[in-house]
PDB file of N, CA and C in Angstrom:
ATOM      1  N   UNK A   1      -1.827   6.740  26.401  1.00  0.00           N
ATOM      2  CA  UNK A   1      -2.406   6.398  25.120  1.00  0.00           C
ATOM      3  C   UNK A   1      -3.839   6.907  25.047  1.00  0.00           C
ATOM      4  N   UNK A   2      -4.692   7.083  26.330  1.00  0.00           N
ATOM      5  CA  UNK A   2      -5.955   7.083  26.033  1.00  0.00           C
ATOM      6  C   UNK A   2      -6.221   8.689  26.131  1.00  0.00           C
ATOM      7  N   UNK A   3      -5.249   9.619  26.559  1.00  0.00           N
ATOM      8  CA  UNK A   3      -5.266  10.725  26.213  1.00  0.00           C
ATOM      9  C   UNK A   3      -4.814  11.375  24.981  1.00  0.00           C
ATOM     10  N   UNK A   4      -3.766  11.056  24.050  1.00  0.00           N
ATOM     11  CA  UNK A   4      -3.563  10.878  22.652  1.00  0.00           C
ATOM     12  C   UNK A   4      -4.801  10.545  22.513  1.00  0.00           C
ATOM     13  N   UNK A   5      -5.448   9.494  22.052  1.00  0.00           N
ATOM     14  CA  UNK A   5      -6.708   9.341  21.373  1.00  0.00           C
ATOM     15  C   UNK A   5      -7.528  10.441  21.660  1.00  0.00           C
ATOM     16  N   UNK A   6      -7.562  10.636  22.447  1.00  0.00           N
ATOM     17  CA  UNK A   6      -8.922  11.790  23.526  1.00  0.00           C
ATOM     18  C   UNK A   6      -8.778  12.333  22.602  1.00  0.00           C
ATOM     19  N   UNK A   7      -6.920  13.132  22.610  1.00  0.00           N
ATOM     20  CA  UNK A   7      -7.015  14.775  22.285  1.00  0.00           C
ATOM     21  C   UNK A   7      -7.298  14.977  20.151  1.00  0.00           C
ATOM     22  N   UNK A   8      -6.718  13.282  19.469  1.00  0.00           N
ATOM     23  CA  UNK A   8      -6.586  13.098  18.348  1.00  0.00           C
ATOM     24  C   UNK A   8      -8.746  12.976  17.469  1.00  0.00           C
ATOM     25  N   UNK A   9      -9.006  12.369  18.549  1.00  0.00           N
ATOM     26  CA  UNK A   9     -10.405  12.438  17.979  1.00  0.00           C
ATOM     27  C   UNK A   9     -11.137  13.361  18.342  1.00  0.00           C
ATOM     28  N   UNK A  10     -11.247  14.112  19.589  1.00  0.00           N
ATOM     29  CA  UNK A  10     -11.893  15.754  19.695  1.00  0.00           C
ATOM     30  C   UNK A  10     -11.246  16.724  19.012  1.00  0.00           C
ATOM     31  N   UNK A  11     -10.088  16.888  18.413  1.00  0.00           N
ATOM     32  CA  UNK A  11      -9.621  17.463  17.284  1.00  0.00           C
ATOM     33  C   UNK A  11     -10.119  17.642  15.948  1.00  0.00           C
ATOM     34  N   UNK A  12     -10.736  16.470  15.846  1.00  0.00           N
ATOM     35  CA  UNK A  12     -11.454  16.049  14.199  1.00  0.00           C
ATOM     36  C   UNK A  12     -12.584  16.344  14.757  1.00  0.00           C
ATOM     37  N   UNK A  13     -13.011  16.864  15.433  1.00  0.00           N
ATOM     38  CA  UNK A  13     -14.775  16.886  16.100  1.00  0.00           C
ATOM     39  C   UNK A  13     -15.176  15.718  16.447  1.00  0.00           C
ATOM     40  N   UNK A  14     -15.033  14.825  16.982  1.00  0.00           N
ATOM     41  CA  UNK A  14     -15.927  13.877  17.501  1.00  0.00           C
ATOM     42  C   UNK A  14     -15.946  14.353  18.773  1.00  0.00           C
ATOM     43  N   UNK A  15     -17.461  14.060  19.683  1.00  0.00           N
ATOM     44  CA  UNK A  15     -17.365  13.627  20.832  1.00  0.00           C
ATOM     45  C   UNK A  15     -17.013  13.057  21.789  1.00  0.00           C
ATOM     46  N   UNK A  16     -15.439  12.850  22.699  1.00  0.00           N
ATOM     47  CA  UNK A  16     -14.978  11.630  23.140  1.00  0.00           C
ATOM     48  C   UNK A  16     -15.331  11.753  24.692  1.00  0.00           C
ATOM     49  N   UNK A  17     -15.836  10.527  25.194  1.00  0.00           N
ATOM     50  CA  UNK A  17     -15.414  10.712  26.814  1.00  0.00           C
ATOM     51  C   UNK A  17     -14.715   9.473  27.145  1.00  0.00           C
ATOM     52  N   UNK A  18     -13.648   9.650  27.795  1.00  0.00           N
ATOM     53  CA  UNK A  18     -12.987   8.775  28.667  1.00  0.00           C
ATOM     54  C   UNK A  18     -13.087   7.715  29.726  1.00  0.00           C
ATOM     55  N   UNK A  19     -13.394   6.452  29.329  1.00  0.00           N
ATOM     56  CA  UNK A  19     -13.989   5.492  30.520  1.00  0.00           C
ATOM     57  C   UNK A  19     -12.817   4.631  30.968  1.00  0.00           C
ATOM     58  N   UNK A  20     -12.510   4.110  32.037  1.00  0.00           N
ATOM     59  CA  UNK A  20     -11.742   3.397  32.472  1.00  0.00           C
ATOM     60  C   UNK A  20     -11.853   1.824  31.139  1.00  0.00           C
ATOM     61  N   UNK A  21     -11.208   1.158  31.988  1.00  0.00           N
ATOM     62  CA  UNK A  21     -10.930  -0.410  31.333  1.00  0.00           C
ATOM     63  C   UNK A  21     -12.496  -0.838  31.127  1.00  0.00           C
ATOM     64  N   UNK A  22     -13.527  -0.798  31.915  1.00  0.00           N
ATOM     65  CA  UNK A  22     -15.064  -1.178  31.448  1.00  0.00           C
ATOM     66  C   UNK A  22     -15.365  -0.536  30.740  1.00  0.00           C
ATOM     67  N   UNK A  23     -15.507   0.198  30.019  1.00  0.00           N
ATOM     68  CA  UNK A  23     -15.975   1.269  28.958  1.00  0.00           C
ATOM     69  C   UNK A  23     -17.174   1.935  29.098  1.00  0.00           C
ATOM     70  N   UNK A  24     -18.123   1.900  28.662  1.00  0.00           N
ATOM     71  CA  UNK A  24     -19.210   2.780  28.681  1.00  0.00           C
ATOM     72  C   UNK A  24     -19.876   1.967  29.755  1.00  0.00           C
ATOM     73  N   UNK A  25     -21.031   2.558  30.860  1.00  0.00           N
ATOM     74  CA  UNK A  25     -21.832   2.075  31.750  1.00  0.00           C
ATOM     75  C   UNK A  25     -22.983   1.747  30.913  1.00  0.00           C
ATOM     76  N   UNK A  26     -24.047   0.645  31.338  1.00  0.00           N
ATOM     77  CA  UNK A  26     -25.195   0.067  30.155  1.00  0.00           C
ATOM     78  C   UNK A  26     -26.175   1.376  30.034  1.00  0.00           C
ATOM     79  N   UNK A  27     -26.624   1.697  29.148  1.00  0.00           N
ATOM     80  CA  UNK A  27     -27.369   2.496  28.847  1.00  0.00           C
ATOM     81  C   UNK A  27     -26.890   3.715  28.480  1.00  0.00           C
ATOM     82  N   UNK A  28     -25.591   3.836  28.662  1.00  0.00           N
ATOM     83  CA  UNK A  28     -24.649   5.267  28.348  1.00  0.00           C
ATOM     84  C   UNK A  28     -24.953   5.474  26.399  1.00  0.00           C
ATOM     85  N   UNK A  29     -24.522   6.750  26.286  1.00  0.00           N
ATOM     86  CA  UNK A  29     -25.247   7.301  24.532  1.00  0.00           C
ATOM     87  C   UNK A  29     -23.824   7.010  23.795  1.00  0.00           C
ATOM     88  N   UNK A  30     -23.434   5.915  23.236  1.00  0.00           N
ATOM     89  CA  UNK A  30     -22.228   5.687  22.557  1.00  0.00           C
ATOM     90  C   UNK A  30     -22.204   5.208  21.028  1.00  0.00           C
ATOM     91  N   UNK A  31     -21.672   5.758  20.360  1.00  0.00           N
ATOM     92  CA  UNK A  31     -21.059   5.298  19.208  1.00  0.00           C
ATOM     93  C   UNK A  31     -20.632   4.259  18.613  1.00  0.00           C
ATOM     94  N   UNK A  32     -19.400   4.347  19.219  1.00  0.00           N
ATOM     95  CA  UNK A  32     -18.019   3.584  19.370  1.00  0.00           C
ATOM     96  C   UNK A  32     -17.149   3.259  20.802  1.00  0.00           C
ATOM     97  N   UNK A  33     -16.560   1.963  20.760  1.00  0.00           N
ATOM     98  CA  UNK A  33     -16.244   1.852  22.031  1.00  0.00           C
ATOM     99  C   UNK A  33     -14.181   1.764  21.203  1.00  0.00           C
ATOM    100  N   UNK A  34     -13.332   2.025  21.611  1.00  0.00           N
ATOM    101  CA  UNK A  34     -11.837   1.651  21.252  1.00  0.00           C
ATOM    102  C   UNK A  34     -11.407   1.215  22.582  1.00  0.00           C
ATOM    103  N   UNK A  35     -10.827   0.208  22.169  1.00  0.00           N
ATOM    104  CA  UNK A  35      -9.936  -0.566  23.452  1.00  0.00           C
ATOM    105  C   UNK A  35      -8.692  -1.253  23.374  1.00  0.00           C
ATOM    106  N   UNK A  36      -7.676  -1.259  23.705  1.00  0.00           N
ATOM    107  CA  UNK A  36      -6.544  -1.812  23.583  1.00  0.00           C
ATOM    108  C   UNK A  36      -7.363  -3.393  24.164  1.00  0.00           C
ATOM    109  N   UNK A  37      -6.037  -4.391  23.212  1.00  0.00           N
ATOM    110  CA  UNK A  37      -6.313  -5.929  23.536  1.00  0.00           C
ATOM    111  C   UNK A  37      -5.709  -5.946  24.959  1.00  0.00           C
ATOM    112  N   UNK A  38      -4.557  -5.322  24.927  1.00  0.00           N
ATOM    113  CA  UNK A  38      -3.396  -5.848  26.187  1.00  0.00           C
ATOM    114  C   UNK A  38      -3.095  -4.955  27.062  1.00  0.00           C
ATOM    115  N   UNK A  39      -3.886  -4.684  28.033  1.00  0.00           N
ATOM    116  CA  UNK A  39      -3.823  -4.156  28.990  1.00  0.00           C
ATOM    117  C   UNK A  39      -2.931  -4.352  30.456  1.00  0.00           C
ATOM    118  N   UNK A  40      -2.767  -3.960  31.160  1.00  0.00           N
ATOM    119  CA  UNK A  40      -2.011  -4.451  32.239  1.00  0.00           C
ATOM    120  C   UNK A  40      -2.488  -4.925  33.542  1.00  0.00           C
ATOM    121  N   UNK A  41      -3.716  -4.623  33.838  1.00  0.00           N
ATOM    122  CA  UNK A  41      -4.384  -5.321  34.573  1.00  0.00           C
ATOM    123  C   UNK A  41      -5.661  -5.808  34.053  1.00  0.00           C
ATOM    124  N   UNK A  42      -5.838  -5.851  32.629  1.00  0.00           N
ATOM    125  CA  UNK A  42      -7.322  -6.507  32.320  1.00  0.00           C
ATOM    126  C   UNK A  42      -7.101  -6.809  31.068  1.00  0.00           C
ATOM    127  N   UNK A  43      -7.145  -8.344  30.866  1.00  0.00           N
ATOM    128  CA  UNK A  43      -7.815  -8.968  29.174  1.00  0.00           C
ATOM    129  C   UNK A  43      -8.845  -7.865  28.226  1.00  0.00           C
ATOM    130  N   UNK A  44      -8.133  -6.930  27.301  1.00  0.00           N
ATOM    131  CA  UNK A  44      -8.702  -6.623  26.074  1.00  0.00           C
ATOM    132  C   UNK A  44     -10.102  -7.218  25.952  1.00  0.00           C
ATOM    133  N   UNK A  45      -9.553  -8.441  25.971  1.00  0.00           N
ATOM    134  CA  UNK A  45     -10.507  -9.533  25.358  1.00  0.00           C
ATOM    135  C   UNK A  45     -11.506  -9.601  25.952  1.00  0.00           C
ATOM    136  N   UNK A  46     -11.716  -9.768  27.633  1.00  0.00           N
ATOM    137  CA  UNK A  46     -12.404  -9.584  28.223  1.00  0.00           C
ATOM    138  C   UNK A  46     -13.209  -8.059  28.282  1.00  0.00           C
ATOM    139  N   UNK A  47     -12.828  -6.976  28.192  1.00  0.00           N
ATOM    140  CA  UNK A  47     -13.598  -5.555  27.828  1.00  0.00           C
ATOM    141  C   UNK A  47     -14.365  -5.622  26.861  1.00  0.00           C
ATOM    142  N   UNK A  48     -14.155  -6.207  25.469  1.00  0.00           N
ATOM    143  CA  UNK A  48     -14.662  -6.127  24.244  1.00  0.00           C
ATOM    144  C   UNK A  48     -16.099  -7.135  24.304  1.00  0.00           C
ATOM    145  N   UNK A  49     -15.896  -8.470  25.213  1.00  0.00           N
ATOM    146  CA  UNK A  49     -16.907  -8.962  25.554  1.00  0.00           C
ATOM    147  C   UNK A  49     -17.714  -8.361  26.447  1.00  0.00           C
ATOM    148  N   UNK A  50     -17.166  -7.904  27.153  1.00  0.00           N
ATOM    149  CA  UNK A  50     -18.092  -6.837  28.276  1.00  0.00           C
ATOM    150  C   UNK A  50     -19.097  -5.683  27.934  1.00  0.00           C
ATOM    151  N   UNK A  51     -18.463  -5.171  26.328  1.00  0.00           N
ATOM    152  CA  UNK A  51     -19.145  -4.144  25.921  1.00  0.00           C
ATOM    153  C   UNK A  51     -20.296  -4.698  24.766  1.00  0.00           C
ATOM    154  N   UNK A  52     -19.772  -6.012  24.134  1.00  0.00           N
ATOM    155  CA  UNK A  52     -20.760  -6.614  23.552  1.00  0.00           C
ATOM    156  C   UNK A  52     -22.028  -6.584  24.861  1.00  0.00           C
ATOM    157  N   UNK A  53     -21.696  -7.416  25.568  1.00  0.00           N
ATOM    158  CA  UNK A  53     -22.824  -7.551  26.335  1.00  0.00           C
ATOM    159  C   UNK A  53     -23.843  -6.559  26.854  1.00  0.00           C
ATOM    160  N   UNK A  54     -23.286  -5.761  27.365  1.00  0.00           N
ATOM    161  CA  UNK A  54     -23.990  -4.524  27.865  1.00  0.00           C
ATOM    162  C   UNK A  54     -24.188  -3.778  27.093  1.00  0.00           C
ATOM    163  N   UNK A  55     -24.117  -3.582  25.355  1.00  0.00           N
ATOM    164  CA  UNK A  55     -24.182  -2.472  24.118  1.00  0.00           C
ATOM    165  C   UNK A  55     -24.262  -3.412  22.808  1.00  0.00           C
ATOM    166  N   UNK A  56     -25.405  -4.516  22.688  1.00  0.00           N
ATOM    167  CA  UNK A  56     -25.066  -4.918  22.027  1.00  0.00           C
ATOM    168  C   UNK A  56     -25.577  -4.083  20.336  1.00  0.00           C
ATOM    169  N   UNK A  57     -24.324  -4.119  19.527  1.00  0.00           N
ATOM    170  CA  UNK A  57     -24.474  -3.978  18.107  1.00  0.00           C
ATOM    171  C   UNK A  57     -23.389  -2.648  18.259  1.00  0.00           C
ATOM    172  N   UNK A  58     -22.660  -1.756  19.125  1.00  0.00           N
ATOM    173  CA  UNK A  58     -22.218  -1.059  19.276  1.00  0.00           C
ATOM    174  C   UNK A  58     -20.871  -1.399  18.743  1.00  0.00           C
ATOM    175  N   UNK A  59     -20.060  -0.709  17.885  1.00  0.00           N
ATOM    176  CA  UNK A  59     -18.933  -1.426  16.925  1.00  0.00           C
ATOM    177  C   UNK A  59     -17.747  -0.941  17.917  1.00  0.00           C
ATOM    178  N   UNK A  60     -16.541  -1.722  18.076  1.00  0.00           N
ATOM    179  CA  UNK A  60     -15.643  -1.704  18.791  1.00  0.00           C
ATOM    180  C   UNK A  60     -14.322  -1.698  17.687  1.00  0.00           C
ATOM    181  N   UNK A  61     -13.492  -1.170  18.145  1.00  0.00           N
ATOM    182  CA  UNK A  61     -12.033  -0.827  17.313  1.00  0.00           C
ATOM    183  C   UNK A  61     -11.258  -1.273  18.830  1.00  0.00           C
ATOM    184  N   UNK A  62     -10.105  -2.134  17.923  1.00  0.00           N
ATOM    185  CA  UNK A  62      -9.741  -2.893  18.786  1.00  0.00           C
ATOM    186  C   UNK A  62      -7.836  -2.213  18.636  1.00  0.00           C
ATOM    187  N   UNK A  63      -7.071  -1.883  19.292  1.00  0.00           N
ATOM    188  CA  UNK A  63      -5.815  -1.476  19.124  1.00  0.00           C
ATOM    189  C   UNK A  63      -4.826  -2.518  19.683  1.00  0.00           C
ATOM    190  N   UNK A  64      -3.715  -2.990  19.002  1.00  0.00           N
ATOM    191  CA  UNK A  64      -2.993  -3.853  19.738  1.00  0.00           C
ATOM    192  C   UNK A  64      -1.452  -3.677  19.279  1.00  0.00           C
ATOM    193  N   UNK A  65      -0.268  -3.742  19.774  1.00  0.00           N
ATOM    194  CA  UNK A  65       1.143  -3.441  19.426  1.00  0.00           C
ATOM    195  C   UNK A  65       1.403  -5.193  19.381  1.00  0.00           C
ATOM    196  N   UNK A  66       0.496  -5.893  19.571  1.00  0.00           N
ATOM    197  CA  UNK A  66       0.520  -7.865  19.459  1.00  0.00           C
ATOM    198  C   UNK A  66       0.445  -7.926  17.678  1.00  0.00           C
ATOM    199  N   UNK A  67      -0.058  -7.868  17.090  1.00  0.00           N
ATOM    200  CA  UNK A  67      -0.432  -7.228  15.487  1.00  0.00           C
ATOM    201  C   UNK A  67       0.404  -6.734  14.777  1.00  0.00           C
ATOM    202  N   UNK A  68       0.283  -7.033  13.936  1.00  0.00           N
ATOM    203  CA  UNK A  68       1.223  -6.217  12.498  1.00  0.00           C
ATOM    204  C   UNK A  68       0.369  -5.918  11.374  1.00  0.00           C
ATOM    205  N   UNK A  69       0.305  -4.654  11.318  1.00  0.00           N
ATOM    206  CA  UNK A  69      -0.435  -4.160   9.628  1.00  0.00           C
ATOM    207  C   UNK A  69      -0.271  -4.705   9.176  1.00  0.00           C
ATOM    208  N   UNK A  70      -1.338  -5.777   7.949  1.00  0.00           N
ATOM    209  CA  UNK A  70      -1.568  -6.694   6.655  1.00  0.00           C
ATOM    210  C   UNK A  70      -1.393  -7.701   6.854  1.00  0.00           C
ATOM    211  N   UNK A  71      -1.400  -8.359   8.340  1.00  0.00           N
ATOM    212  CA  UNK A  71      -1.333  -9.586   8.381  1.00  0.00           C
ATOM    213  C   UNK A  71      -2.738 -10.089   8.990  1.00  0.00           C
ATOM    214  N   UNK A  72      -3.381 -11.516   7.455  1.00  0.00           N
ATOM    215  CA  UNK A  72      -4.890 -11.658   7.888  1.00  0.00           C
ATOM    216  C   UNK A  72      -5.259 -12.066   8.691  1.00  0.00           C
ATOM    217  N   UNK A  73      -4.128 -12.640   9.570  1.00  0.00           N
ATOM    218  CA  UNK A  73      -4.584 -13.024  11.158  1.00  0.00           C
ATOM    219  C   UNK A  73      -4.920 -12.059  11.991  1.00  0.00           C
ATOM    220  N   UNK A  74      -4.569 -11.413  12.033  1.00  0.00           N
ATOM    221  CA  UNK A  74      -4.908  -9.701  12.779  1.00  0.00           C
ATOM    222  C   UNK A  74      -6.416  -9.689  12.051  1.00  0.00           C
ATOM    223  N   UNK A  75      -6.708  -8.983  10.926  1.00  0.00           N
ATOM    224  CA  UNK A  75      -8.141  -8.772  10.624  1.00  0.00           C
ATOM    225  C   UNK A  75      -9.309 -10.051  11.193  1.00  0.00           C
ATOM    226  N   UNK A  76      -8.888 -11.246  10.918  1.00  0.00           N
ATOM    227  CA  UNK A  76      -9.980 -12.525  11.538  1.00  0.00           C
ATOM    228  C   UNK A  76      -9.554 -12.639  13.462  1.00  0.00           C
ATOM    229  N   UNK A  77      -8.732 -12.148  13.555  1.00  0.00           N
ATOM    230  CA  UNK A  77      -8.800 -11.962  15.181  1.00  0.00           C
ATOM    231  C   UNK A  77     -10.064 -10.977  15.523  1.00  0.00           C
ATOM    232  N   UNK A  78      -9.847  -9.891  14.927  1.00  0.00           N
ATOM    233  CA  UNK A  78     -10.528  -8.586  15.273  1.00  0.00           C
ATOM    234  C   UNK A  78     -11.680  -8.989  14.849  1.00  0.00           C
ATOM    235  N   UNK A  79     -12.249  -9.607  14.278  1.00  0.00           N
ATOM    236  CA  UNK A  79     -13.258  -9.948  13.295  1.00  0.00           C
ATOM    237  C   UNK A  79     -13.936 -11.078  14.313  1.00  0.00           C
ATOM    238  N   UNK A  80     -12.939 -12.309  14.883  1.00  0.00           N
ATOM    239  CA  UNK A  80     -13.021 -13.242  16.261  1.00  0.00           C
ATOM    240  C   UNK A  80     -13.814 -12.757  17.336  1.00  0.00           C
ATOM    241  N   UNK A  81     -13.497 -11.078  17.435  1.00  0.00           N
ATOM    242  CA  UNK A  81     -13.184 -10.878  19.156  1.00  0.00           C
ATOM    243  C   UNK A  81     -14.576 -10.252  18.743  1.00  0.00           C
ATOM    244  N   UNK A  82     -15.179  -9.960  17.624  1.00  0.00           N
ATOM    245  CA  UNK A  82     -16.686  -8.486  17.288  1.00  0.00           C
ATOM    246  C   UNK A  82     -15.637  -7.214  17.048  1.00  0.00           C
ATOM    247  N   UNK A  83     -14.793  -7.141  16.960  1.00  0.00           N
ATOM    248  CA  UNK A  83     -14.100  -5.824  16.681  1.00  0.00           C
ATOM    249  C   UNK A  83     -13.855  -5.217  15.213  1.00  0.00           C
ATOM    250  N   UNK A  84     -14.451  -3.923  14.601  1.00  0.00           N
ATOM    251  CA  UNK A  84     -15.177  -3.752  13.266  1.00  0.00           C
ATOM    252  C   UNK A  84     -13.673  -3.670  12.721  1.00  0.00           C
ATOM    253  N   UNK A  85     -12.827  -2.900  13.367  1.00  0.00           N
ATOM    254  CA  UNK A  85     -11.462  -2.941  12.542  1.00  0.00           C
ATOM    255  C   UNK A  85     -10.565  -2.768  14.043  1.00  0.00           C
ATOM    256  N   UNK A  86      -9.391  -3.645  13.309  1.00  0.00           N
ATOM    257  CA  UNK A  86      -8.322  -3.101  14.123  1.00  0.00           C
ATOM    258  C   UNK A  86      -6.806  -2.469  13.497  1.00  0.00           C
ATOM    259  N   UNK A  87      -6.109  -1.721  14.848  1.00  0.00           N
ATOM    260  CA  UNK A  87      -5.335  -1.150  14.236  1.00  0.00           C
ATOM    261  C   UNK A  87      -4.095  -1.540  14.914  1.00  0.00           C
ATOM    262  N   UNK A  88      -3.258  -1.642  14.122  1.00  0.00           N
ATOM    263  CA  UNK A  88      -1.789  -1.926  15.178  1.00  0.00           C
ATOM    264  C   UNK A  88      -1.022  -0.900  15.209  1.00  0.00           C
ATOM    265  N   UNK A  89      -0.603  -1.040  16.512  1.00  0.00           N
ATOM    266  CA  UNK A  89       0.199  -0.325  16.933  1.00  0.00           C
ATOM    267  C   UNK A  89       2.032  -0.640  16.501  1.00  0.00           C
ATOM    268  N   UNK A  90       2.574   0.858  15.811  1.00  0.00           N
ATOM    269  CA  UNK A  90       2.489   1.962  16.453  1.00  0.00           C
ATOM    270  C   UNK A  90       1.885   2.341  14.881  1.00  0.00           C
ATOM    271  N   UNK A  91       0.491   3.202  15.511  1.00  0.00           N
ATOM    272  CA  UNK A  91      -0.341   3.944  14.234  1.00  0.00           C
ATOM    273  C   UNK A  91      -0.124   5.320  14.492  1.00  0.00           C
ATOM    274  N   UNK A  92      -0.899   6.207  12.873  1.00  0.00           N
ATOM    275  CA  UNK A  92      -0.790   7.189  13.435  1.00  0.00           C
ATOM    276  C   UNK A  92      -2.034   7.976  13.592  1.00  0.00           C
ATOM    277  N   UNK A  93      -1.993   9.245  13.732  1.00  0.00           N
ATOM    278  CA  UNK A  93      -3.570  10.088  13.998  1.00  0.00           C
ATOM    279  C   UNK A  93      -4.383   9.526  12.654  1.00  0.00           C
ATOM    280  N   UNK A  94      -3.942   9.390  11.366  1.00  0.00           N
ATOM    281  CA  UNK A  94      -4.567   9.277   9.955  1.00  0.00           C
ATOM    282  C   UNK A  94      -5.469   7.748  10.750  1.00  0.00           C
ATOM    283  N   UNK A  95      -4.449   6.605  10.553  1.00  0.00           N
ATOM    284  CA  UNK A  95      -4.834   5.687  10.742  1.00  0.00           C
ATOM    285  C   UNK A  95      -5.806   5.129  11.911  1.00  0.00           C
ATOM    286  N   UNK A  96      -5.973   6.101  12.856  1.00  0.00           N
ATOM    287  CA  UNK A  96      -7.160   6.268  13.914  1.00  0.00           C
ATOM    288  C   UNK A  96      -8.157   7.117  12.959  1.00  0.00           C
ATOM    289  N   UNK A  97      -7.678   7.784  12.642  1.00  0.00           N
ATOM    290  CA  UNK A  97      -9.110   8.563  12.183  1.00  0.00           C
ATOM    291  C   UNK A  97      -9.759   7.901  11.387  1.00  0.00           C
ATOM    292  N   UNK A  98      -8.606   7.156  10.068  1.00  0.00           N
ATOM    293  CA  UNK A  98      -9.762   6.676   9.134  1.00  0.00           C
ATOM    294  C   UNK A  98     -10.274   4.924   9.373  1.00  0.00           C
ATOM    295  N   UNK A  99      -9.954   4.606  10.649  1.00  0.00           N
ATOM    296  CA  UNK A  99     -10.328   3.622  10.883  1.00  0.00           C
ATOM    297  C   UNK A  99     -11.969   4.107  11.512  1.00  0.00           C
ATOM    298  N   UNK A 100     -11.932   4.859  12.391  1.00  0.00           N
ATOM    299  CA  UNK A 100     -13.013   5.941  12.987  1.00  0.00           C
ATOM    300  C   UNK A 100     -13.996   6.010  11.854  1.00  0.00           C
ATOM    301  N   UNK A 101     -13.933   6.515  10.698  1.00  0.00           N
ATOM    302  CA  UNK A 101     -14.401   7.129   9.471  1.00  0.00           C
ATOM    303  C   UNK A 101     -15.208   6.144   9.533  1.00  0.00           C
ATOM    304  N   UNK A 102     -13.838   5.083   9.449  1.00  0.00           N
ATOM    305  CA  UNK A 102     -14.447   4.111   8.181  1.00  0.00           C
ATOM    306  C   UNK A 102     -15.860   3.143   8.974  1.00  0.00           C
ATOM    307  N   UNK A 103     -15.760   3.190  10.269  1.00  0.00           N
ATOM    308  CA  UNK A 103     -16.759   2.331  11.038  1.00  0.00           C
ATOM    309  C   UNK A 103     -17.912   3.504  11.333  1.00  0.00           C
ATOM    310  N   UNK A 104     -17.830   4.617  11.935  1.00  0.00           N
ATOM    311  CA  UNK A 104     -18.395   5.205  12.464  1.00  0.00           C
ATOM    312  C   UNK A 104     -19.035   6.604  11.180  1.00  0.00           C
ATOM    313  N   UNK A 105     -18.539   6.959  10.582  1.00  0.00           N
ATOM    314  CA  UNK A 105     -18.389   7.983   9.606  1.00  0.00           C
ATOM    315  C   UNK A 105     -18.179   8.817   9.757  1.00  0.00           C
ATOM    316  N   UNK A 106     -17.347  10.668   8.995  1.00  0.00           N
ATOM    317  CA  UNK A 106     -17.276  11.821   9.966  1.00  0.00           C
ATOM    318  C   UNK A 106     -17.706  11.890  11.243  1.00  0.00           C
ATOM    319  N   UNK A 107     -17.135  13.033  11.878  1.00  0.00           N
ATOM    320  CA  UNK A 107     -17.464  13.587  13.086  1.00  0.00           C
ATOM    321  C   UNK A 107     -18.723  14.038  12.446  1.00  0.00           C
ATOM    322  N   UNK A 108     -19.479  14.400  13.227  1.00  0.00           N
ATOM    323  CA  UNK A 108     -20.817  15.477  13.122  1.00  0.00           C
ATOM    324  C   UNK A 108     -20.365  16.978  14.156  1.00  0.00           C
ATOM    325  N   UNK A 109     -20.056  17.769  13.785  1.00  0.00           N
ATOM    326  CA  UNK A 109     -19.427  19.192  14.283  1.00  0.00           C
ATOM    327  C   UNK A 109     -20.487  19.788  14.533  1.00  0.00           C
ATOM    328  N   UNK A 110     -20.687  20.219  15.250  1.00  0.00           N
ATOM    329  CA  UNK A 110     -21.748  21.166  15.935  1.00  0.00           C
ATOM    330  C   UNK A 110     -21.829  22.494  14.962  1.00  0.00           C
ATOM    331  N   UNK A 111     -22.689  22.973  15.375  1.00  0.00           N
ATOM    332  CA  UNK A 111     -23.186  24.304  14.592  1.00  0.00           C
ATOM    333  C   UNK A 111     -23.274  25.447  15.723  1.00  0.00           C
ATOM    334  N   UNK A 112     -22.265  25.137  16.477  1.00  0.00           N
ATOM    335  CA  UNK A 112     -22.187  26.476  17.274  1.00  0.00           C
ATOM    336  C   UNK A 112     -21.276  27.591  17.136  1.00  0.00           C
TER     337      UNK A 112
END
């Protein structure tokens, strides 16, 4: 999954780098953090607090296949956890991107 994303958002031009289950190290130059809730060896829940802490104000997109599109428990979860939007799974590239958009705004594409 976290290579799909990789290859779906450096496609549109964003900058992506790949961090394990902790996400960015404190002081790292980030954007956006995306994290699945349900992981297999680590609470979602617990990452998203982790990145509050160490990045705080840094907006998090939260992905979960626990969720169902349009249901407002999903948005006040995500909304619960600090997560600016979430998306359920199974989404597609659109629905990553314009969730992306919509928190973060275009890519910024280089001028090279």
């Amino acid at each position: 999954m976290r290579g799909l994303l990789t290859e779906w958002l450096a496609d549109a031009g964003y900058a992506v780098r790949e961090r394990g289950p902790r996400a960015a190290p404190a002081g790292a130059d980030v954007d956006l953090v995306i994290v699945n809730l349900y992981m297999p060896r680590e609470a979602g829940v617990d990452v998203v607090r982790a990145v509050q802490e160490a990045h705080p104000g840094i907006p998090v997109i939260a992905i979960s296949a626990q969720f169902r599109a349009g249901l407002a428990a999903s948005w006040w979860a995500a909304r619960a956890l600090g997560a600016r939007k979430l998306i359920a799974k199974p989404f597609t590239r659109e629905d990553l991107l314009e969730a992306v958009r919509g928190v973060i705004g275009p890519a910024r594409l280089s001028s090279t």
